[in-house]
Protein backbone atom coordinates (compact mmCIF):
# COMPACT_ATOMS: atom_id res chain seq x y z
CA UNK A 1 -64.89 -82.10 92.00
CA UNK A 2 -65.12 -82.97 88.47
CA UNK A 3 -67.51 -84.96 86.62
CA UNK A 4 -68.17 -87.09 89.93
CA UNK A 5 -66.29 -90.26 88.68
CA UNK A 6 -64.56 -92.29 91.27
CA UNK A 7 -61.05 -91.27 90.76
CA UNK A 8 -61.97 -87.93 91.83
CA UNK A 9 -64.69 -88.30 94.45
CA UNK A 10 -65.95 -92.09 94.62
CA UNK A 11 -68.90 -91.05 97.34
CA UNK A 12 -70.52 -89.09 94.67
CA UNK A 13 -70.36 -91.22 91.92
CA UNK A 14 -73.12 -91.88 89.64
CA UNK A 15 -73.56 -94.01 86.20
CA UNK A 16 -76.17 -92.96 84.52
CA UNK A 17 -76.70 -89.04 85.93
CA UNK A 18 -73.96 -86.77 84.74
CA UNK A 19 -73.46 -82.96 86.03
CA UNK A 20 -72.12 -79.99 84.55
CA UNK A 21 -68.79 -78.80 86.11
CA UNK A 22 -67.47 -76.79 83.18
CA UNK A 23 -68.77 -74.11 81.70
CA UNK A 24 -69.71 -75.54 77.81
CA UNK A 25 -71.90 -77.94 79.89
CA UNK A 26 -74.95 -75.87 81.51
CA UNK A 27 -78.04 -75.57 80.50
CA UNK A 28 -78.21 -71.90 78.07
CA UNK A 29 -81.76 -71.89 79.51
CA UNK A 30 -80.47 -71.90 82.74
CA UNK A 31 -77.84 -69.55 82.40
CA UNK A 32 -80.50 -66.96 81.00
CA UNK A 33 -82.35 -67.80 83.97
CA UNK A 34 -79.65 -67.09 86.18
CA UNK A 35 -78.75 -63.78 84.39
CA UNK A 36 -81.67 -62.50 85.00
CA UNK A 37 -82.91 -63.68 88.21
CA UNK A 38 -79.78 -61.56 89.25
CA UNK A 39 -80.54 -58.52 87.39
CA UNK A 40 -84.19 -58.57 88.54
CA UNK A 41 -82.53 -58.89 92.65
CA UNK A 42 -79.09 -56.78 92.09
CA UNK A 43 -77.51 -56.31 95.72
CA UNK A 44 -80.81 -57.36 97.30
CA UNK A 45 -80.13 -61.34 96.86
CA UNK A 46 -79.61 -63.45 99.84
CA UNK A 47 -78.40 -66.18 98.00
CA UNK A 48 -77.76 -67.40 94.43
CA UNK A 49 -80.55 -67.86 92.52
CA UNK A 50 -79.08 -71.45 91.27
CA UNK A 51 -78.77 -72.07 95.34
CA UNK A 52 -82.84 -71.98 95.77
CA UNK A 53 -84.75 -75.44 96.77
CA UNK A 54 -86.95 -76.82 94.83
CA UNK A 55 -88.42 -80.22 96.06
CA UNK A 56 -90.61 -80.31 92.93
CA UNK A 57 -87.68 -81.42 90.80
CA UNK A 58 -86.51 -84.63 89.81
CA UNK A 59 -82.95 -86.37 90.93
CA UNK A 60 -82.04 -85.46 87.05
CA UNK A 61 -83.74 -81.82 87.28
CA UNK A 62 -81.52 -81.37 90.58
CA UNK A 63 -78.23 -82.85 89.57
CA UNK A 64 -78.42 -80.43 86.17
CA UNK A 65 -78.68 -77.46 88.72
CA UNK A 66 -75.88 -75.01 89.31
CA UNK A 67 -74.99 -72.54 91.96
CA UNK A 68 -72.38 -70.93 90.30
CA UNK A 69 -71.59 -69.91 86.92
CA UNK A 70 -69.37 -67.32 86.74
CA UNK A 71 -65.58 -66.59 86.53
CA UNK A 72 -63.79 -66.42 90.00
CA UNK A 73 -61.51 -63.46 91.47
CA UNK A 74 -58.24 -65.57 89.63
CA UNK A 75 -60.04 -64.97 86.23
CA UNK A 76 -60.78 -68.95 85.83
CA UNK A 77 -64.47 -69.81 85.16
CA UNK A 78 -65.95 -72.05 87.58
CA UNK A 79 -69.47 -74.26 87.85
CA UNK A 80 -70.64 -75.51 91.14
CA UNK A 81 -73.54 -77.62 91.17
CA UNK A 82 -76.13 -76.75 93.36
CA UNK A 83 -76.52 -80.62 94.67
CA UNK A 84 -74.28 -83.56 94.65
CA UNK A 85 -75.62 -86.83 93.99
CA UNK A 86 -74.83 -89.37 96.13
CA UNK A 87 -75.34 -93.21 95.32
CA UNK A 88 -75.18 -95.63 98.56
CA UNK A 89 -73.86 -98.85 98.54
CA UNK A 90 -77.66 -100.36 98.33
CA UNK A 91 -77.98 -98.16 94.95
CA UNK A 92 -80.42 -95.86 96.68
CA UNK A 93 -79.65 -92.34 95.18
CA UNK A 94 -80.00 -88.69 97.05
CA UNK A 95 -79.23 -84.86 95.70
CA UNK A 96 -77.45 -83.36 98.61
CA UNK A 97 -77.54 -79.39 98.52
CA UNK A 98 -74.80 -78.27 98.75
CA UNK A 99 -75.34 -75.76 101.77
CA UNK A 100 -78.16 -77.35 103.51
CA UNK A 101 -77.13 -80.35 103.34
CA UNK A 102 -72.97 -79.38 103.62
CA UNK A 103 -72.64 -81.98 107.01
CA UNK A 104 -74.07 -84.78 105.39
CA UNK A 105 -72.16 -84.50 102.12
CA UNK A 106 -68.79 -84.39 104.65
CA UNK A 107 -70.34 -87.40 106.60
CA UNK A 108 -70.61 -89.70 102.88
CA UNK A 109 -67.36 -88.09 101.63
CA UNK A 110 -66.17 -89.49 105.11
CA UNK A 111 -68.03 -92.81 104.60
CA UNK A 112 -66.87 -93.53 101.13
CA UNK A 113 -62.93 -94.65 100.55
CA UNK A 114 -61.00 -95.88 97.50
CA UNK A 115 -58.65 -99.13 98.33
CA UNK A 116 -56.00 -99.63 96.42
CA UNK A 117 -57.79 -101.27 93.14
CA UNK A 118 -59.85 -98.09 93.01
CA UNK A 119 -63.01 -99.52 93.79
CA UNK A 120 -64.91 -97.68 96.52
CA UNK A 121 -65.02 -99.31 99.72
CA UNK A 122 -67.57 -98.13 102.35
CA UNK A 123 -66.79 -97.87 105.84
């Protein structure tokens, strides 16, 4: 999914929150963070540090989250952000995480259509 605009994936778009999905665009804080959380656990981890909940944080805090930061088996660098923002047709905005929340992401993914002007039509 890139950039969540609505060519690409119209039930997660957003105007004013933007999320990294290349590699240039996370947080160096973060990354540190990341880097080391995973030294400090080595093979002990359960689960990506960039994967942990934290209801403390804001929608922007959450939507600058990422899973994954790190090249893929093919060589090619990839960034998965740990929640998707989803804006409803009555502007209401959620972060989705992206594994506890995986059914309800498919269920607004499901919801959420393009017609043929590109605008997103809701079913």
């Amino acid at each position: 999914m890139s950039n969540l605009d609505s060519a690409s994936n119209p039930a997660m778009e957003t105007s004013d929150i933007k999320q990294p999905m290349q590699p240039d665009q996370v947080d160096p804080a973060q990354k540190q963070w990341i880097k080391d959380e995973m030294q400090k656990g080595g093979k002990s981890l359960t689960l990506n540090p960039g994967d942990r909940i934290d209801e403390s944080k804001t929608l922007e805090e959450k939507a600058k989250q990422v899973a994954v930061d790190a090249p893929d088996i093919t060589g090619d660098h990839i960034v998965v952000p740990t929640y998707f923002i989803v804006q409803y047709p009555d502007g209401h905005k959620e972060a989705l995480h992206h594994i506890k929340d995986a059914e309800k992401i498919s269920d607004v993914i499901r919801m959420a259509r393009m017609d043929e002007n590109g605008d997103r039509v809701w079913w």
